[in-house]
C-alpha atoms as a PDB file:
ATOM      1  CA  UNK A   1     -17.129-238.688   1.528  1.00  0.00           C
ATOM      2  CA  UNK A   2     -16.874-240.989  -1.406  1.00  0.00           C
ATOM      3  CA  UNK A   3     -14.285-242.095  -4.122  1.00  0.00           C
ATOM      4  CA  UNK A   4     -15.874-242.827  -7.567  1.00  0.00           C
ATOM      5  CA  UNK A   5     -13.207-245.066 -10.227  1.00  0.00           C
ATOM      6  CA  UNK A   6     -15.229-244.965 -13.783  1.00  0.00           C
ATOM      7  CA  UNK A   7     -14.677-244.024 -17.643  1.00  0.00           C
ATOM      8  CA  UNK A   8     -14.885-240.833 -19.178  1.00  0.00           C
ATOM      9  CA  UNK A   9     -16.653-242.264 -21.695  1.00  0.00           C
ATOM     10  CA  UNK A  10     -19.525-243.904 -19.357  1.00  0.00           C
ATOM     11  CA  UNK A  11     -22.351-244.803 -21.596  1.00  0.00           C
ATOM     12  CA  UNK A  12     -25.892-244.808 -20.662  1.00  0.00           C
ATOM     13  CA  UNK A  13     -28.953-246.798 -22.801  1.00  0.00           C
ATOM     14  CA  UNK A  14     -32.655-246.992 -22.305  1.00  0.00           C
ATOM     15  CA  UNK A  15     -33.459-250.481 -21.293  1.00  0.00           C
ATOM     16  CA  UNK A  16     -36.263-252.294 -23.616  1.00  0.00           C
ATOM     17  CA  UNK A  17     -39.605-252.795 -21.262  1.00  0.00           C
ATOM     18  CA  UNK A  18     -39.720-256.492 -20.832  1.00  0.00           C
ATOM     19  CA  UNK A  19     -43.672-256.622 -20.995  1.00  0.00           C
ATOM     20  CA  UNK A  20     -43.567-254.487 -24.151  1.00  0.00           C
ATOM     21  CA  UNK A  21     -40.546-254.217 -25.818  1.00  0.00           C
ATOM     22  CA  UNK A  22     -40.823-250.280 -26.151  1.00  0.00           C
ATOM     23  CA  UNK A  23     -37.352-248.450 -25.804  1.00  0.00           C
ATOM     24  CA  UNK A  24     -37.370-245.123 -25.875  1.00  0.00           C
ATOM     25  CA  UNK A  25     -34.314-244.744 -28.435  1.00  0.00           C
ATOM     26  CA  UNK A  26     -34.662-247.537 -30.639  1.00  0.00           C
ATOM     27  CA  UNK A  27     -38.473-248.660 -30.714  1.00  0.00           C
ATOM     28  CA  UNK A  28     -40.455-245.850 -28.868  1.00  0.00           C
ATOM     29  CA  UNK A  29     -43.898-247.005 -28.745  1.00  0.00           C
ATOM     30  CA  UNK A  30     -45.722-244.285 -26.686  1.00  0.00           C
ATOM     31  CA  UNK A  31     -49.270-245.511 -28.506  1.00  0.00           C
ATOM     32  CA  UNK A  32     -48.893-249.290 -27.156  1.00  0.00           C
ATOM     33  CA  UNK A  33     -50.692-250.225 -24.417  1.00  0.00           C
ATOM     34  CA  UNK A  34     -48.155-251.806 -21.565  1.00  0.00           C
ATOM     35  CA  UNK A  35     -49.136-253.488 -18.571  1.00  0.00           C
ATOM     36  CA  UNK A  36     -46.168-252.749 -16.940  1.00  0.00           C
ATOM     37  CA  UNK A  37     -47.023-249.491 -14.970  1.00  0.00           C
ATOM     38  CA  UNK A  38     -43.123-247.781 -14.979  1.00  0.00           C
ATOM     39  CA  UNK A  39     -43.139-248.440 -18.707  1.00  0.00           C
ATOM     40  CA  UNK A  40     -45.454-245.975 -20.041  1.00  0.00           C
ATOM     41  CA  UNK A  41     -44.824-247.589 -23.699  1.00  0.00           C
ATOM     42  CA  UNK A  42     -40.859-246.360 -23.807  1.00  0.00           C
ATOM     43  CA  UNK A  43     -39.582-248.832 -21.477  1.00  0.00           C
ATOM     44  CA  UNK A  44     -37.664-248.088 -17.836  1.00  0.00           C
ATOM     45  CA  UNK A  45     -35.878-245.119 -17.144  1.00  0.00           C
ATOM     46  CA  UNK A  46     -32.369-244.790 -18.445  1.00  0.00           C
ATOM     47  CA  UNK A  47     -29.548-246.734 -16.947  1.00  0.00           C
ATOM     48  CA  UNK A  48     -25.952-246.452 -16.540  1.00  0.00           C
ATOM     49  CA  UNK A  49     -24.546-248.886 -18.939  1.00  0.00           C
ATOM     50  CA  UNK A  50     -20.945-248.893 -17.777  1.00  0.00           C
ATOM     51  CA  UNK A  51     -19.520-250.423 -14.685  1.00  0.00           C
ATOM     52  CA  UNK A  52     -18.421-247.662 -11.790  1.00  0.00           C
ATOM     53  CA  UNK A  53     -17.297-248.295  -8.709  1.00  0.00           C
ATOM     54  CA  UNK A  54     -18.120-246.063  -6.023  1.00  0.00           C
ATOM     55  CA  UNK A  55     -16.288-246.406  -2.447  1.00  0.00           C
ATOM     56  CA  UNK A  56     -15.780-244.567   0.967  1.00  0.00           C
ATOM     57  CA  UNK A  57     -12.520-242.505   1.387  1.00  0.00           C
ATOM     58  CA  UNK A  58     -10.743-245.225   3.527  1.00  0.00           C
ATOM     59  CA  UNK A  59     -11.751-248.106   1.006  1.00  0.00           C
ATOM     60  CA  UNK A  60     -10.369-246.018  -1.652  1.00  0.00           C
ATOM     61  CA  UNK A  61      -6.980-245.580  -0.018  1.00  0.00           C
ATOM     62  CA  UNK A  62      -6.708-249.070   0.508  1.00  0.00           C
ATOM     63  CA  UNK A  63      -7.252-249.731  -3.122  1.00  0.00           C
ATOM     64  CA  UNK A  64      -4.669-247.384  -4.335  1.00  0.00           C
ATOM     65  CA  UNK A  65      -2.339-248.336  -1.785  1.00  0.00           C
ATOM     66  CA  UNK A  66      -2.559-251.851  -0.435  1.00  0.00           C
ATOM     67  CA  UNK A  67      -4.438-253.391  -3.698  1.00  0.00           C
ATOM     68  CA  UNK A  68      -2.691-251.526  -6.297  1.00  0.00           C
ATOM     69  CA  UNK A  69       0.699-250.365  -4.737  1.00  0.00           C
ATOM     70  CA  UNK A  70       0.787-246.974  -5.890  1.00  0.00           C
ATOM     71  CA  UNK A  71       2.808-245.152  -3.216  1.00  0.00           C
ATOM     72  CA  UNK A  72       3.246-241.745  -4.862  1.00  0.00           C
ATOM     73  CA  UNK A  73      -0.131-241.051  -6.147  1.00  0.00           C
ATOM     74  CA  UNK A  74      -2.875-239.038  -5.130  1.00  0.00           C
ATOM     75  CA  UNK A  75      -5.273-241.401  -3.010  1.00  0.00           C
ATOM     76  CA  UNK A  76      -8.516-239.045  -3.629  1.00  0.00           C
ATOM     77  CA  UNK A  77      -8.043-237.753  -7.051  1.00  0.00           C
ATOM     78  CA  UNK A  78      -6.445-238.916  -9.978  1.00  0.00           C
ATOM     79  CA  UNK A  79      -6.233-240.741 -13.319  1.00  0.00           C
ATOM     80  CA  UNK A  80      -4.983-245.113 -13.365  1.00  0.00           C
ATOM     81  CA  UNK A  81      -3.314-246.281 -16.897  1.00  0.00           C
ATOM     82  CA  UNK A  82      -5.420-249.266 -17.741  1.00  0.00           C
ATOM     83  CA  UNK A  83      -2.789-251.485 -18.766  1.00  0.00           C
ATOM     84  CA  UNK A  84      -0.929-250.688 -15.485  1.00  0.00           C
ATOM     85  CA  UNK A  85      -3.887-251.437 -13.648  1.00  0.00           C
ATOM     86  CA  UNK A  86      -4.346-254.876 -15.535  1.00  0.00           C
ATOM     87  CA  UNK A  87      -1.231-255.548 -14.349  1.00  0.00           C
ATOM     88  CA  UNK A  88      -1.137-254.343 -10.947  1.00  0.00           C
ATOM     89  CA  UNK A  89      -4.361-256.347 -10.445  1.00  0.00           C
ATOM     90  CA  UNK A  90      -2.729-259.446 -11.207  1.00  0.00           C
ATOM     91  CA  UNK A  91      -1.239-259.368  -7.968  1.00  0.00           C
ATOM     92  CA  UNK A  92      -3.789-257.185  -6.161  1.00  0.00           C
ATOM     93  CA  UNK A  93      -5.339-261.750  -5.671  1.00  0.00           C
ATOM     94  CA  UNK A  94      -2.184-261.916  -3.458  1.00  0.00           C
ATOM     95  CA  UNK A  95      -2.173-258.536  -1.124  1.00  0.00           C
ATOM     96  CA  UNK A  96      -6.153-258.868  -0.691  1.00  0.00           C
ATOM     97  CA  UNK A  97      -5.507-260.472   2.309  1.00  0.00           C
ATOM     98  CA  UNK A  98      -3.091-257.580   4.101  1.00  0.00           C
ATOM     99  CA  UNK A  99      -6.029-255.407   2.722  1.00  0.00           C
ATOM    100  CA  UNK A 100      -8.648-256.800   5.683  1.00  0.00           C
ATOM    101  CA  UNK A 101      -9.670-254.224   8.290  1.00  0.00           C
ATOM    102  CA  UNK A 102     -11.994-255.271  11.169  1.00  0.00           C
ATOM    103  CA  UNK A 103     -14.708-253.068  11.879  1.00  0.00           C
ATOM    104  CA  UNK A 104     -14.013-250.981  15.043  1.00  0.00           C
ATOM    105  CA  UNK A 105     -15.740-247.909  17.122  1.00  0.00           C
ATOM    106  CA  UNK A 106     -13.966-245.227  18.367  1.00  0.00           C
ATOM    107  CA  UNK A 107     -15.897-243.157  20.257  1.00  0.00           C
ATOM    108  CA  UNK A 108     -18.747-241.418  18.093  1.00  0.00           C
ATOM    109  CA  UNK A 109     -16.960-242.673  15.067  1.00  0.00           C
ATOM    110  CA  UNK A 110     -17.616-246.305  13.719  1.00  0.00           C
ATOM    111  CA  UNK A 111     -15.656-248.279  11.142  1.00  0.00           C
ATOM    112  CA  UNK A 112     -17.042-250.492   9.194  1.00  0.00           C
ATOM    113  CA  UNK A 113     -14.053-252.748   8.368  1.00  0.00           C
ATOM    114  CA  UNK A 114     -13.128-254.623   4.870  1.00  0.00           C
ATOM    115  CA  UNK A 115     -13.549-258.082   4.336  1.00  0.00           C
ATOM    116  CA  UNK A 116     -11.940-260.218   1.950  1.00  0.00           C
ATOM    117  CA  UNK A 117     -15.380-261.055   0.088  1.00  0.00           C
ATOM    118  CA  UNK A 118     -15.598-256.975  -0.645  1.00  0.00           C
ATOM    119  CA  UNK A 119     -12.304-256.698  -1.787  1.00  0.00           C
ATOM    120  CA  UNK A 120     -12.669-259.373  -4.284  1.00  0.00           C
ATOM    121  CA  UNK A 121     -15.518-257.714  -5.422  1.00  0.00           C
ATOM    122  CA  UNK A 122     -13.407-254.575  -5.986  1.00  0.00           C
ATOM    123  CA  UNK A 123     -10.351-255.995  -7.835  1.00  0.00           C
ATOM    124  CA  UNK A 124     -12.967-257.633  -9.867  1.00  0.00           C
ATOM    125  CA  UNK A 125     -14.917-254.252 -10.818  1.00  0.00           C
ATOM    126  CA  UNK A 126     -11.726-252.687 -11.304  1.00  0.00           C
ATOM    127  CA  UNK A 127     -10.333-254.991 -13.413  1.00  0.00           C
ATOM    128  CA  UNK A 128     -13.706-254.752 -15.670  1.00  0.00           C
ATOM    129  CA  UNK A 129     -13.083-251.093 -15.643  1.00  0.00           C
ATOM    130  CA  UNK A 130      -9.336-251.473 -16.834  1.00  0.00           C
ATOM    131  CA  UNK A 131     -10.319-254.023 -19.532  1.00  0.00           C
ATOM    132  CA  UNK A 132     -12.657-251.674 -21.298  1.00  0.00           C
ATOM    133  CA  UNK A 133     -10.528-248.671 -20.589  1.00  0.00           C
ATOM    134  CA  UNK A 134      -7.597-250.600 -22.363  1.00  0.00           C
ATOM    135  CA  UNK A 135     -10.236-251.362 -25.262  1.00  0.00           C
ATOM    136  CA  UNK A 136     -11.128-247.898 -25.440  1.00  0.00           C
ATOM    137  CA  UNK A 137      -7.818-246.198 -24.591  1.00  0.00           C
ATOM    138  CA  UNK A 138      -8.354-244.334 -21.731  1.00  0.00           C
ATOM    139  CA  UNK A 139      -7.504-243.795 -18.138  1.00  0.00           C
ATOM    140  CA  UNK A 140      -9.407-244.609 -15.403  1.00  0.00           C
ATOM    141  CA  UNK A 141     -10.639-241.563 -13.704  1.00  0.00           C
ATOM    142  CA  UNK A 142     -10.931-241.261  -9.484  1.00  0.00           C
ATOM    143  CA  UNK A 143     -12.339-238.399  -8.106  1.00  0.00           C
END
């Protein structure tokens, strides 16, 4: 099971093709010949424009909890004020460290652990995410 933290309002946009310059909603050129063979004269397939961050259960509780120090909320399912976030995250730098779980094995069940370089990488998604949901005035949305 996973934990996605994203936007409501995620965006998506059709890439130009860099051989071509064909885009399928701004300069669709399905009669120009493209070398490139996933162009097809629109450019790549569409891609997901706004930053998500997607994370196993355990990771997820760590960033609600340990990173972000929310005690009382829901660790699977919920909605993050930005501006709280932006806030919390300024000292989510300084619990990173408390965060770090070795990998382990218990039986059938392995653990992957969480280093320090991964949860650096997550405050700094997160605090992407909580700059443009600030901008755009909107939660952040976990589920």
């Amino acid at each position: 099971m996973s934990v996605s933290f994203y936007l409501r309002s995620g965006e998506t946009a059709f890439p130009s093709c860099p051989s071509c310059g064909g885009n399928m909603a701004f300069n669709p050129a399905p009669d120009r010949e493209c070398a490139d063979a996933s162009c097809l004269g629109y450019g790549p397939e569409m891609i997901k424009s706004t930053p998500e961050l997607n994370v196993a259960n355990a990771n997820a509780r760590v960033i609600i909890r340990d990173l972000l120090g929310y005690t009382e909320a829901e660790v699977y399912e919920g909605e993050l004020d930005a501006e709280d976030v932006k806030l919390r995250l300024s000292m989510a730098g300084y619990r990173a460290a408390g965060a770090v779980r070795p990998a382990a094995q218990q039986g059938n069940v392995y653990s992957c652990g969480l280093d320090l370089e991964r949860i650096q990488s997550y405050i700094e998604t997160l605090g992407t995410l909580a700059e443009l949901a600030s901008r755009r005035g909107e939660p952040i949305v976990y589920n």
